[in-house]
C-alpha atoms as a PDB file:
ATOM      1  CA  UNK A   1       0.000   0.000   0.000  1.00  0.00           C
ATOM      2  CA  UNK A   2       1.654   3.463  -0.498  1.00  0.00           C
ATOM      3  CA  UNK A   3       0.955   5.545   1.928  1.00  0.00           C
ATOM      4  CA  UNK A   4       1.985   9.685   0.595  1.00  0.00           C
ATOM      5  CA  UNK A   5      -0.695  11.534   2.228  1.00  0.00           C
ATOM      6  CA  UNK A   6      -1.696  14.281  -0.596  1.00  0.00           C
ATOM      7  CA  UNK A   7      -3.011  17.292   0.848  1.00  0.00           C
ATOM      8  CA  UNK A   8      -6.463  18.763  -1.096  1.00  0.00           C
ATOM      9  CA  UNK A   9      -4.788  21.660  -2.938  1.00  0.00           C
ATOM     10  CA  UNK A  10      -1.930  18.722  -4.423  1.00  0.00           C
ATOM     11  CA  UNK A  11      -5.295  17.024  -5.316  1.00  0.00           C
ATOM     12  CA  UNK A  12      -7.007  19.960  -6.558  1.00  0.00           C
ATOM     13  CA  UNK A  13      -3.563  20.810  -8.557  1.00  0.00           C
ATOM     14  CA  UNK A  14      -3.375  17.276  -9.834  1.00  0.00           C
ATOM     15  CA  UNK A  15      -6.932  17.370 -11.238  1.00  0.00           C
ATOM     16  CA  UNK A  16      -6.030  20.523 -13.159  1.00  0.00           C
ATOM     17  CA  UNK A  17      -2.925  19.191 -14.616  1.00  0.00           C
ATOM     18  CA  UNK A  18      -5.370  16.525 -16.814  1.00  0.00           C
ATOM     19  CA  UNK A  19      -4.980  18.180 -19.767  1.00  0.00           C
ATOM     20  CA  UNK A  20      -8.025  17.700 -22.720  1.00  0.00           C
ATOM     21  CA  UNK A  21      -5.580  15.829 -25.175  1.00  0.00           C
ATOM     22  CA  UNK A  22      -4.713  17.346 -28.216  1.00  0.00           C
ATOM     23  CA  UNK A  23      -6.409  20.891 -26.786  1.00  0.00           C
ATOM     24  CA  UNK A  24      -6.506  23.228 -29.077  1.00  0.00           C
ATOM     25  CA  UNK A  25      -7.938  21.157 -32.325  1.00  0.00           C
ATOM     26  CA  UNK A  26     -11.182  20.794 -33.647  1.00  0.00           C
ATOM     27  CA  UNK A  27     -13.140  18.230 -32.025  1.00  0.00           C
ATOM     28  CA  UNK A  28     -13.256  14.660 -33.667  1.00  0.00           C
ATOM     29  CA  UNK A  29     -16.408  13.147 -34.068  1.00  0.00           C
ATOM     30  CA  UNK A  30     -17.675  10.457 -31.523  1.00  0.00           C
ATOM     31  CA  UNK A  31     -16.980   7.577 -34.006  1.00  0.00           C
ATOM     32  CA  UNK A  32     -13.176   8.567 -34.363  1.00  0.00           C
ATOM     33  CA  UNK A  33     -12.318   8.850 -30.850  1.00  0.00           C
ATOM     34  CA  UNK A  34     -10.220   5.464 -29.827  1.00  0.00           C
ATOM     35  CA  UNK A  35     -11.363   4.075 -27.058  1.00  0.00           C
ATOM     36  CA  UNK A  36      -8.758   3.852 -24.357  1.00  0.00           C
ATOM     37  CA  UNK A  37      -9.667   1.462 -21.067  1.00  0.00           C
ATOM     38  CA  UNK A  38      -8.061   2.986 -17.388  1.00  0.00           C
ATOM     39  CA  UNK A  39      -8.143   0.780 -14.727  1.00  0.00           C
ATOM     40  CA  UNK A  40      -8.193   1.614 -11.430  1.00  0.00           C
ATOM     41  CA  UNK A  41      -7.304  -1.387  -8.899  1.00  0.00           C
ATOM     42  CA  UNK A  42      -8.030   0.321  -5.264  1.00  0.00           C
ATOM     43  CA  UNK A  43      -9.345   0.233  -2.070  1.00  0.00           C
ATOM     44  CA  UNK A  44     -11.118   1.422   0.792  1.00  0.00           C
ATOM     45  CA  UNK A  45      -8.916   0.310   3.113  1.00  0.00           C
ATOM     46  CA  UNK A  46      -6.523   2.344   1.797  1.00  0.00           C
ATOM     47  CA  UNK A  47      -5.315   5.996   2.959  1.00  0.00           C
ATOM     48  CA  UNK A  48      -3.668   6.404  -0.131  1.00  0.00           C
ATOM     49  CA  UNK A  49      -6.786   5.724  -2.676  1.00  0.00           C
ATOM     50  CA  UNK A  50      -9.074   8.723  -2.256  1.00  0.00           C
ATOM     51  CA  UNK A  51      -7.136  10.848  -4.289  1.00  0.00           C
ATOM     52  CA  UNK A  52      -6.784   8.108  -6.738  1.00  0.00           C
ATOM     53  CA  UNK A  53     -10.748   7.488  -6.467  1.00  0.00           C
ATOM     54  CA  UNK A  54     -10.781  11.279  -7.194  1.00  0.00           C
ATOM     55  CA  UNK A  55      -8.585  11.084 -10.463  1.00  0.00           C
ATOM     56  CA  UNK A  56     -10.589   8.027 -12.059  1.00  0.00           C
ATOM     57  CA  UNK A  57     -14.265  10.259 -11.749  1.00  0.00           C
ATOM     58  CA  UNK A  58     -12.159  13.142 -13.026  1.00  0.00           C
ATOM     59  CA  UNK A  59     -11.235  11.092 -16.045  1.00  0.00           C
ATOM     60  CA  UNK A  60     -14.624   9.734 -16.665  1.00  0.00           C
ATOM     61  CA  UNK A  61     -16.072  13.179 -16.749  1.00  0.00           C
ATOM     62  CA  UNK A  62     -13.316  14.779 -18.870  1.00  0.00           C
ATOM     63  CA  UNK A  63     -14.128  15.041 -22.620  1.00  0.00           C
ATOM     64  CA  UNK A  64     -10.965  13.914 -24.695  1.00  0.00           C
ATOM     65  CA  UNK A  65     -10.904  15.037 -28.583  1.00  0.00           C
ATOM     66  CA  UNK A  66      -8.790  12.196 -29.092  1.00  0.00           C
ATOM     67  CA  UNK A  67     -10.220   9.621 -27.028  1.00  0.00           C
ATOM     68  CA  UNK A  68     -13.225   7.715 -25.133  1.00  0.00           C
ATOM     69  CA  UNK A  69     -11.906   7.316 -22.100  1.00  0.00           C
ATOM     70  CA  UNK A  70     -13.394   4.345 -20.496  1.00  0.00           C
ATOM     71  CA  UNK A  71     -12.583   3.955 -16.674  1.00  0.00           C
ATOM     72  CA  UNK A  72     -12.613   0.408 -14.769  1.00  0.00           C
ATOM     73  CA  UNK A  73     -12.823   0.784 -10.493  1.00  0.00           C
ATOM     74  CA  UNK A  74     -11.624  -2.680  -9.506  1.00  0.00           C
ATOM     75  CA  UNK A  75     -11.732  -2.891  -5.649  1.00  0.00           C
ATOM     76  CA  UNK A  76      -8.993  -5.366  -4.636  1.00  0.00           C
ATOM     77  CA  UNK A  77      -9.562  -7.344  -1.280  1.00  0.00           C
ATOM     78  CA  UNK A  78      -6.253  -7.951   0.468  1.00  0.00           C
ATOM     79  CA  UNK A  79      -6.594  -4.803   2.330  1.00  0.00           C
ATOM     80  CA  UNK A  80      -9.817  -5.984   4.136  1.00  0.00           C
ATOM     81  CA  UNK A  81      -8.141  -7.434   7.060  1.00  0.00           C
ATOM     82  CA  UNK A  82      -6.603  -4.075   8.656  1.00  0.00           C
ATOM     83  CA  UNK A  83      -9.483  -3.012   9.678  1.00  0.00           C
ATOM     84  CA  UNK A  84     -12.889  -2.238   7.060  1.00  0.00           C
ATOM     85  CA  UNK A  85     -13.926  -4.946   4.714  1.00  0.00           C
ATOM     86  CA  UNK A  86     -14.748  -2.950   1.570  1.00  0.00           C
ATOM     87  CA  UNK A  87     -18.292  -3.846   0.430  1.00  0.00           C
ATOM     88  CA  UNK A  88     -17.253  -3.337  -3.440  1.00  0.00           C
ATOM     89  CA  UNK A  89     -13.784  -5.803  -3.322  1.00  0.00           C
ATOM     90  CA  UNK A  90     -13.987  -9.167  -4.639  1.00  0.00           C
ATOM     91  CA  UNK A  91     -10.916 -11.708  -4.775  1.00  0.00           C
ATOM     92  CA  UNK A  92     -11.332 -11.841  -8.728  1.00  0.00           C
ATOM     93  CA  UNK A  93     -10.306  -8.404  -8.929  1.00  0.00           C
ATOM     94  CA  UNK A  94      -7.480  -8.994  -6.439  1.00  0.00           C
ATOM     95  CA  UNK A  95      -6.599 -11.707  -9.440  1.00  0.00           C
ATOM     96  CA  UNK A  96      -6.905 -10.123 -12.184  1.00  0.00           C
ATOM     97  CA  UNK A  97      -4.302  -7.242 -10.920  1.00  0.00           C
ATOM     98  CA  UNK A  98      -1.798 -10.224  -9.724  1.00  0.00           C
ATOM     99  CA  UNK A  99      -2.186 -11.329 -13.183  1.00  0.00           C
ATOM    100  CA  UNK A 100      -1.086  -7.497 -14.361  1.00  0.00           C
ATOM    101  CA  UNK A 101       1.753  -8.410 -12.327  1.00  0.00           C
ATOM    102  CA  UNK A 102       3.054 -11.017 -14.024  1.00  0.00           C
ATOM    103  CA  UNK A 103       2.511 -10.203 -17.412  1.00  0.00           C
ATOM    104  CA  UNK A 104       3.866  -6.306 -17.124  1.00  0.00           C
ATOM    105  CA  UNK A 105       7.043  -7.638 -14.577  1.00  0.00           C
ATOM    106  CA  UNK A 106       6.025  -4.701 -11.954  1.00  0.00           C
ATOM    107  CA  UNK A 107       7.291  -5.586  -8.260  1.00  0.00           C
ATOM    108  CA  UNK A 108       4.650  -6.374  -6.494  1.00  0.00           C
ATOM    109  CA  UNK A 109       0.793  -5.488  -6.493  1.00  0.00           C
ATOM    110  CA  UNK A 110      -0.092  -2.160  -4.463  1.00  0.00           C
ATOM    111  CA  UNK A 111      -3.228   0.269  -4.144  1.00  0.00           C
ATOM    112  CA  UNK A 112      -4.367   2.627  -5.821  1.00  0.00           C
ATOM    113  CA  UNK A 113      -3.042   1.773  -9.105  1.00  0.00           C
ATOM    114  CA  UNK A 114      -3.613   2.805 -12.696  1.00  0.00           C
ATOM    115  CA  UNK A 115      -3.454   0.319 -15.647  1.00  0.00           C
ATOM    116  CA  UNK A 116      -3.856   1.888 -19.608  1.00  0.00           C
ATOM    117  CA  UNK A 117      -5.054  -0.322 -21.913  1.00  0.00           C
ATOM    118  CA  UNK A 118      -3.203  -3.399 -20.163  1.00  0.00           C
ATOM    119  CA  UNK A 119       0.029  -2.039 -21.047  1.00  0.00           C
ATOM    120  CA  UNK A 120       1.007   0.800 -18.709  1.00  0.00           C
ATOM    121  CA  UNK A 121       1.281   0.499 -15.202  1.00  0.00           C
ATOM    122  CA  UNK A 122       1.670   3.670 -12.504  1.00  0.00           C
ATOM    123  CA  UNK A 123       0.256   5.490  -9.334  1.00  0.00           C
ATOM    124  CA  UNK A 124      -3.308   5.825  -9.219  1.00  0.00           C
ATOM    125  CA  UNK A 125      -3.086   9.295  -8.240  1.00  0.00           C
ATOM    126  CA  UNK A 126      -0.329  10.487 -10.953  1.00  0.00           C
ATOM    127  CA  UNK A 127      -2.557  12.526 -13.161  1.00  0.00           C
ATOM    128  CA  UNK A 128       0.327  13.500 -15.204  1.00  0.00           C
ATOM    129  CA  UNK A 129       0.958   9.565 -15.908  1.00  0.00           C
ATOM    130  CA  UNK A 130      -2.161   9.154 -16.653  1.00  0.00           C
ATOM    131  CA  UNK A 131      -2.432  12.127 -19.326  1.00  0.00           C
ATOM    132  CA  UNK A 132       0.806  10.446 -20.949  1.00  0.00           C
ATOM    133  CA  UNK A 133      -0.960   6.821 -20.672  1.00  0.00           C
ATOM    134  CA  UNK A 134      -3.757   8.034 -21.969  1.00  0.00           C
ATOM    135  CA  UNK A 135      -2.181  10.517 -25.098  1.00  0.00           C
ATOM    136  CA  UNK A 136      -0.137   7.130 -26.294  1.00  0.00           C
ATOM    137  CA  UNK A 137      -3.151   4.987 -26.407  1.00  0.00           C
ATOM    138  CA  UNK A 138      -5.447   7.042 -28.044  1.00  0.00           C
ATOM    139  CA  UNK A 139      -2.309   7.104 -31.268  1.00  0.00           C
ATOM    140  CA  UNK A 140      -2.849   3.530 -31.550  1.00  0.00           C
ATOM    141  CA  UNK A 141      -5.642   2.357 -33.647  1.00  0.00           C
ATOM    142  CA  UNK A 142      -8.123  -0.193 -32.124  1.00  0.00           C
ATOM    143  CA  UNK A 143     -10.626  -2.914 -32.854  1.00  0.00           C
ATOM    144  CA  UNK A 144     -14.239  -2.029 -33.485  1.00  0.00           C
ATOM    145  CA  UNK A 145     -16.892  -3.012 -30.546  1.00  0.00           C
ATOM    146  CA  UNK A 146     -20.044  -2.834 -30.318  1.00  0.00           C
ATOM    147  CA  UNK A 147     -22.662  -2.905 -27.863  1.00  0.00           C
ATOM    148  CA  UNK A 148     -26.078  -3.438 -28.437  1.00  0.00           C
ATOM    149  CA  UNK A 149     -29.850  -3.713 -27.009  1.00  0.00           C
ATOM    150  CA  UNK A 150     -28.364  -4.255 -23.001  1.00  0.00           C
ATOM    151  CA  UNK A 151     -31.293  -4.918 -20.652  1.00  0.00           C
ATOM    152  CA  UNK A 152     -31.175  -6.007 -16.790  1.00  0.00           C
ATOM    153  CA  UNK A 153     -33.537  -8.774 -15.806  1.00  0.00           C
ATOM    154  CA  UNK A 154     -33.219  -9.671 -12.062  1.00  0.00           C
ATOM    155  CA  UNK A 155     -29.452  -9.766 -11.036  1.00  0.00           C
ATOM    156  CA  UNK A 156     -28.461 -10.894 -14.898  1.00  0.00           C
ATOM    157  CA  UNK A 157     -27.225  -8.075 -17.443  1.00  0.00           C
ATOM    158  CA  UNK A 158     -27.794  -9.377 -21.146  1.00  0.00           C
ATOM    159  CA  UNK A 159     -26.216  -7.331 -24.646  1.00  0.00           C
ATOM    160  CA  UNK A 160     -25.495  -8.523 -27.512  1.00  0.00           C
ATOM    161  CA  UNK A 161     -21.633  -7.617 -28.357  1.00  0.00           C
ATOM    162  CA  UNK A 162     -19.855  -7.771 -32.303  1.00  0.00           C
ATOM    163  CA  UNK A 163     -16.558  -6.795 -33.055  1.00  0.00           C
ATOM    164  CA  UNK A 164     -14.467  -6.225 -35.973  1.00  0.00           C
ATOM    165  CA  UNK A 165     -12.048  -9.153 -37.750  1.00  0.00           C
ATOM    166  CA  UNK A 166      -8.884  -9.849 -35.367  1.00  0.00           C
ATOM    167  CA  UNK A 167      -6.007  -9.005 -37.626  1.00  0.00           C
ATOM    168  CA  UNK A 168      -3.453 -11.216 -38.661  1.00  0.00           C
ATOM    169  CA  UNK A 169      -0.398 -11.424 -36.242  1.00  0.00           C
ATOM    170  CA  UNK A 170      -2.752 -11.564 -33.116  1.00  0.00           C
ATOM    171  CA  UNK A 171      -3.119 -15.294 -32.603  1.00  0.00           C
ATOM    172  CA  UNK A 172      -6.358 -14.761 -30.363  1.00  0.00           C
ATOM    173  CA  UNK A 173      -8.148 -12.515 -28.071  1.00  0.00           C
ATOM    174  CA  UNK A 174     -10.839 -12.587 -25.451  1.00  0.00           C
ATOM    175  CA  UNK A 175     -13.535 -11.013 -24.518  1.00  0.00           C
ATOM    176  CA  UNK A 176     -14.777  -9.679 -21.685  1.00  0.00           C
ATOM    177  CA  UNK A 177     -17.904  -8.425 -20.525  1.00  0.00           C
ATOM    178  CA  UNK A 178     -17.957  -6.484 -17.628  1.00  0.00           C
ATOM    179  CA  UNK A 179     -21.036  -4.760 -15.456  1.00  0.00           C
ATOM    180  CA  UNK A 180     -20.148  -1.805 -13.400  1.00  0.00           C
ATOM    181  CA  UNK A 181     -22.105   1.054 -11.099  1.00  0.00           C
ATOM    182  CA  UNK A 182     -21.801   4.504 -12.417  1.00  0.00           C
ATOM    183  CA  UNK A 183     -21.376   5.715  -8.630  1.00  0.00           C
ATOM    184  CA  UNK A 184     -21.000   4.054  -5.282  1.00  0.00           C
ATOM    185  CA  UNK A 185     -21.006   5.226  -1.752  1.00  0.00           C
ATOM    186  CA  UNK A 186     -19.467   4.233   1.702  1.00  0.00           C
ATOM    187  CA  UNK A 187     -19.135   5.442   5.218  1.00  0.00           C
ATOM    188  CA  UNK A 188     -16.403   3.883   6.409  1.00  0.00           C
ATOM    189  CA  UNK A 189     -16.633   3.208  10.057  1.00  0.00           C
ATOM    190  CA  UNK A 190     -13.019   1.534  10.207  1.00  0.00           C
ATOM    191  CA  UNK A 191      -9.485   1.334   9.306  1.00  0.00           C
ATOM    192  CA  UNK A 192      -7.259   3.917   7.353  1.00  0.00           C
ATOM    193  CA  UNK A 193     -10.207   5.731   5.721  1.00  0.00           C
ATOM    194  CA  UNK A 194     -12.569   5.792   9.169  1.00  0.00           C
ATOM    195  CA  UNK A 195     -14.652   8.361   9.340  1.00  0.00           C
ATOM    196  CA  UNK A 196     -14.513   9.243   5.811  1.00  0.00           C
ATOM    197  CA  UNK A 197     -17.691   9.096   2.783  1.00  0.00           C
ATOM    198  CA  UNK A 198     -16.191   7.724  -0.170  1.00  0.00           C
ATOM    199  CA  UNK A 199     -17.279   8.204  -3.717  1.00  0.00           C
ATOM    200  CA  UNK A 200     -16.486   6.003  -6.656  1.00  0.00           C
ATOM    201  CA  UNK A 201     -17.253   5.635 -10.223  1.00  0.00           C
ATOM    202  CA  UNK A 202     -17.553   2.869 -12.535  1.00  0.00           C
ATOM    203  CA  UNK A 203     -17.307   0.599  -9.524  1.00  0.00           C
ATOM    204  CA  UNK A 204     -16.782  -3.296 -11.695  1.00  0.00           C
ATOM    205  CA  UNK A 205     -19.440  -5.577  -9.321  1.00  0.00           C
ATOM    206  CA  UNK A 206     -19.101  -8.337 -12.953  1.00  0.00           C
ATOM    207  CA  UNK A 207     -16.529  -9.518 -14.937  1.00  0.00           C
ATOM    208  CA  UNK A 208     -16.621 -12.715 -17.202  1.00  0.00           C
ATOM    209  CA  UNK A 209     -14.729 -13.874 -19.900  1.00  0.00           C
ATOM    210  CA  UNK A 210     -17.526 -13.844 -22.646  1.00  0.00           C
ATOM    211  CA  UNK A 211     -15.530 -16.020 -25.619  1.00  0.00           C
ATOM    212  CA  UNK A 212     -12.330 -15.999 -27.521  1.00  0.00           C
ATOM    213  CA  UNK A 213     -11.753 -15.146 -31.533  1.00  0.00           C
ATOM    214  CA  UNK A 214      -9.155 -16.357 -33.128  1.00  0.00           C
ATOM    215  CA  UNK A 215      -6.901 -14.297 -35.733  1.00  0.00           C
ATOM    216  CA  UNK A 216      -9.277 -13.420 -39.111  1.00  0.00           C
ATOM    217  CA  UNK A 217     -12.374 -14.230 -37.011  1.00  0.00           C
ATOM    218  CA  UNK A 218     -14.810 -11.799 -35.382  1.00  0.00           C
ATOM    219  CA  UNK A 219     -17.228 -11.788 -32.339  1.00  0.00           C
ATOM    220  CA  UNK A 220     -21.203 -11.698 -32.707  1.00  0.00           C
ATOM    221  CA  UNK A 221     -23.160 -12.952 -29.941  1.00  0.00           C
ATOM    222  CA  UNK A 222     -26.076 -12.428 -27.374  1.00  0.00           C
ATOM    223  CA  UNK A 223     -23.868 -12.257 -23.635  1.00  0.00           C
ATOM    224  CA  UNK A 224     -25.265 -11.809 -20.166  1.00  0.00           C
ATOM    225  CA  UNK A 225     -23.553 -11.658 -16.905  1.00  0.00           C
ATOM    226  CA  UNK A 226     -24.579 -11.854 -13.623  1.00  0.00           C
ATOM    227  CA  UNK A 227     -24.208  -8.961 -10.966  1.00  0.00           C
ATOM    228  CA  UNK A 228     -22.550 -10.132  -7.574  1.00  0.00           C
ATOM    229  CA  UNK A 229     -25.999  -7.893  -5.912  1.00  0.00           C
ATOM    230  CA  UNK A 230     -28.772  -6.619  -7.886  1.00  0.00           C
ATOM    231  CA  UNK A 231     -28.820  -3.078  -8.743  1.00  0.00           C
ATOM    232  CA  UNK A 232     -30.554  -0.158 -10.622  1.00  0.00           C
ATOM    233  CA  UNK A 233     -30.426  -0.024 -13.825  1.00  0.00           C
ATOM    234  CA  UNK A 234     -29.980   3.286 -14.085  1.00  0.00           C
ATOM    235  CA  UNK A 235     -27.089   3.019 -12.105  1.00  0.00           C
ATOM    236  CA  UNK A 236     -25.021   0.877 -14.256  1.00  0.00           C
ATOM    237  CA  UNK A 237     -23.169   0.483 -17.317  1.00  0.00           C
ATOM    238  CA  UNK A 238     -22.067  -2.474 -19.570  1.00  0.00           C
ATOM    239  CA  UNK A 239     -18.272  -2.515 -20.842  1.00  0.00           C
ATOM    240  CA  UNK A 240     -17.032  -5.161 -23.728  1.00  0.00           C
ATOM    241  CA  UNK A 241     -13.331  -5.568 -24.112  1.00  0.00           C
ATOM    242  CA  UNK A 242     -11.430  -7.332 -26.662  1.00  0.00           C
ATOM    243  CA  UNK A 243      -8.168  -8.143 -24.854  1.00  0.00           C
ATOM    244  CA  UNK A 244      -5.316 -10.461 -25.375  1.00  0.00           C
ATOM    245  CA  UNK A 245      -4.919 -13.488 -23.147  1.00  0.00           C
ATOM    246  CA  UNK A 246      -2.992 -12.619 -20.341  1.00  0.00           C
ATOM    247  CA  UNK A 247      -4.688 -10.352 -19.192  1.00  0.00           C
ATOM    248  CA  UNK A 248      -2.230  -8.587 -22.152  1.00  0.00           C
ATOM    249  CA  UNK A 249      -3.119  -5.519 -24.470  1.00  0.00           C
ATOM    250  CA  UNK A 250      -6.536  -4.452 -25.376  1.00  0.00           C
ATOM    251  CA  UNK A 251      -7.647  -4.205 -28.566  1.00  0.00           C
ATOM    252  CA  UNK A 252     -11.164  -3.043 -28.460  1.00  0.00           C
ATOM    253  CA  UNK A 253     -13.273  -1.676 -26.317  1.00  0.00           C
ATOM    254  CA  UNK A 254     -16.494  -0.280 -25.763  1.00  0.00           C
ATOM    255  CA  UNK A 255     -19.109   0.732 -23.032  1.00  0.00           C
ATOM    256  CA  UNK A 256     -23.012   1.917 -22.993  1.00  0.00           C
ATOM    257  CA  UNK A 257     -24.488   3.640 -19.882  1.00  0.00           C
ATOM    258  CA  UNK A 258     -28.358   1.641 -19.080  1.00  0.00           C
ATOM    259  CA  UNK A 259     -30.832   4.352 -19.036  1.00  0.00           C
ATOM    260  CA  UNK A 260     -34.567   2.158 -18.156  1.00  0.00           C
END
């Protein structure tokens, strides 16, 4: 866990220092901003994620010329025993950032931290990593998703999800369907953060591994995936990626807020 307490006006500075990529251009149109995937792997146990927490909704909210910035907040549970079990961790996230580990060679695993487009690692709270994470993905061209006709029945989110042809020289990819709140909420009664109300965004409560295409092949197919607890629907959103095995380098990616 890193523990640099960051004072509100570092926070407030850090914030600014996101720069809109490519400021100072005309706007591109919706369809050619490349979608670039941010995830956050933090916790609540954690003194050291709030300002991290803070960077990720700052993200999400920013408008990029360049790029659709899609954020991931993957609560990681091997802080739970100091002290406050955070209600959003699951072990799977805990995983999937061990599995980071291993294929990007970092140390060890830590909170908060950032991961572009399963190629960049750094401090969750570095917003000026994150704008240079974030410029170098959007350069790179990516794989077309696309998410269609997502409904919620019961606990159970159901889309169907196409994507373009893998290219030749990718041997395979997966894909990954992932349901996630659009905001979450604690009081934490205990540990690092006690006494503190927490606010998240894109808070992942599902992630499955939805199929596989293999090089020249594409996706088409109805998907579903359960939530770990039911939820509004108006509180959640539905994220496809197309990413290689690993978890390595993703190709494609795409997300769609519910709305009834």
């Amino acid at each position: 866990m890193i523990r640099t307490t960051i004072a509100t006006a570092l926070l407030s500075a850090a914030l600014a220092g996101t720069a809109v990529i490519g400021a100072g251009r005309p706007p591109l149109s919706e369809a050619n901003r490349v979608p670039v995937v941010v995830e956050l792997f933090t916790s609540e146990g954690c003194s050291s994620c709030p300002p991290a927490d803070a960077l990720l909704q700052h993200l999400d909210a920013q408008l990029y010329p360049a790029a659709e910035v899609i954020v991931l907040s993957e609560h990681v549970d091997y802080w739970n025993h100091i002290g406050w079990t955070d209600p959003y961790s699951s072990p799977s996230y805990s995983e999937r950032q061990s599995a980071y580990r291993n294929r990007l060679h970092f140390d060890s695993v830590y909170t908060p931290q950032m991961i572009v487009d399963g190629t960049h690692e750094f401090v969750g709270s570095n917003s000026q990593d994150a704008q240079k994470a974030i410029s170098k993905a959007a350069a790179i061209p990516k794989l077309s998703v696309r998410i269609a006709d997502p409904m919620l029945e019961g606990d159970t989110l159901h889309a169907h999800v196409e994507t373009g042809t893998l290219p030749a020289g990718t041997a395979s990819a997966d894909v990954i369907l992932i349901a996630a709140l659009n905001h979450a909420e604690s009081q934490v009664a205990a540990g690092e953060n006690s006494g503190h109300r927490l606010t998240h965004v894109a808070v992942v409560r599902a992630l499955k591994n939805a199929g596989s295409i293999a090089s020249g092949q594409a996706y088409s197919q109805e998907v579903a995936v359960k939530l770990e607890k039911p939820a509004p629907t108006k509180d959640l959103r539905i994220i496809a990626l197309v990413q290689e095995p690993g978890p390595g380098k993703i190709l494609g990616a795409a997300q769609q807020k519910l709305t009834k």
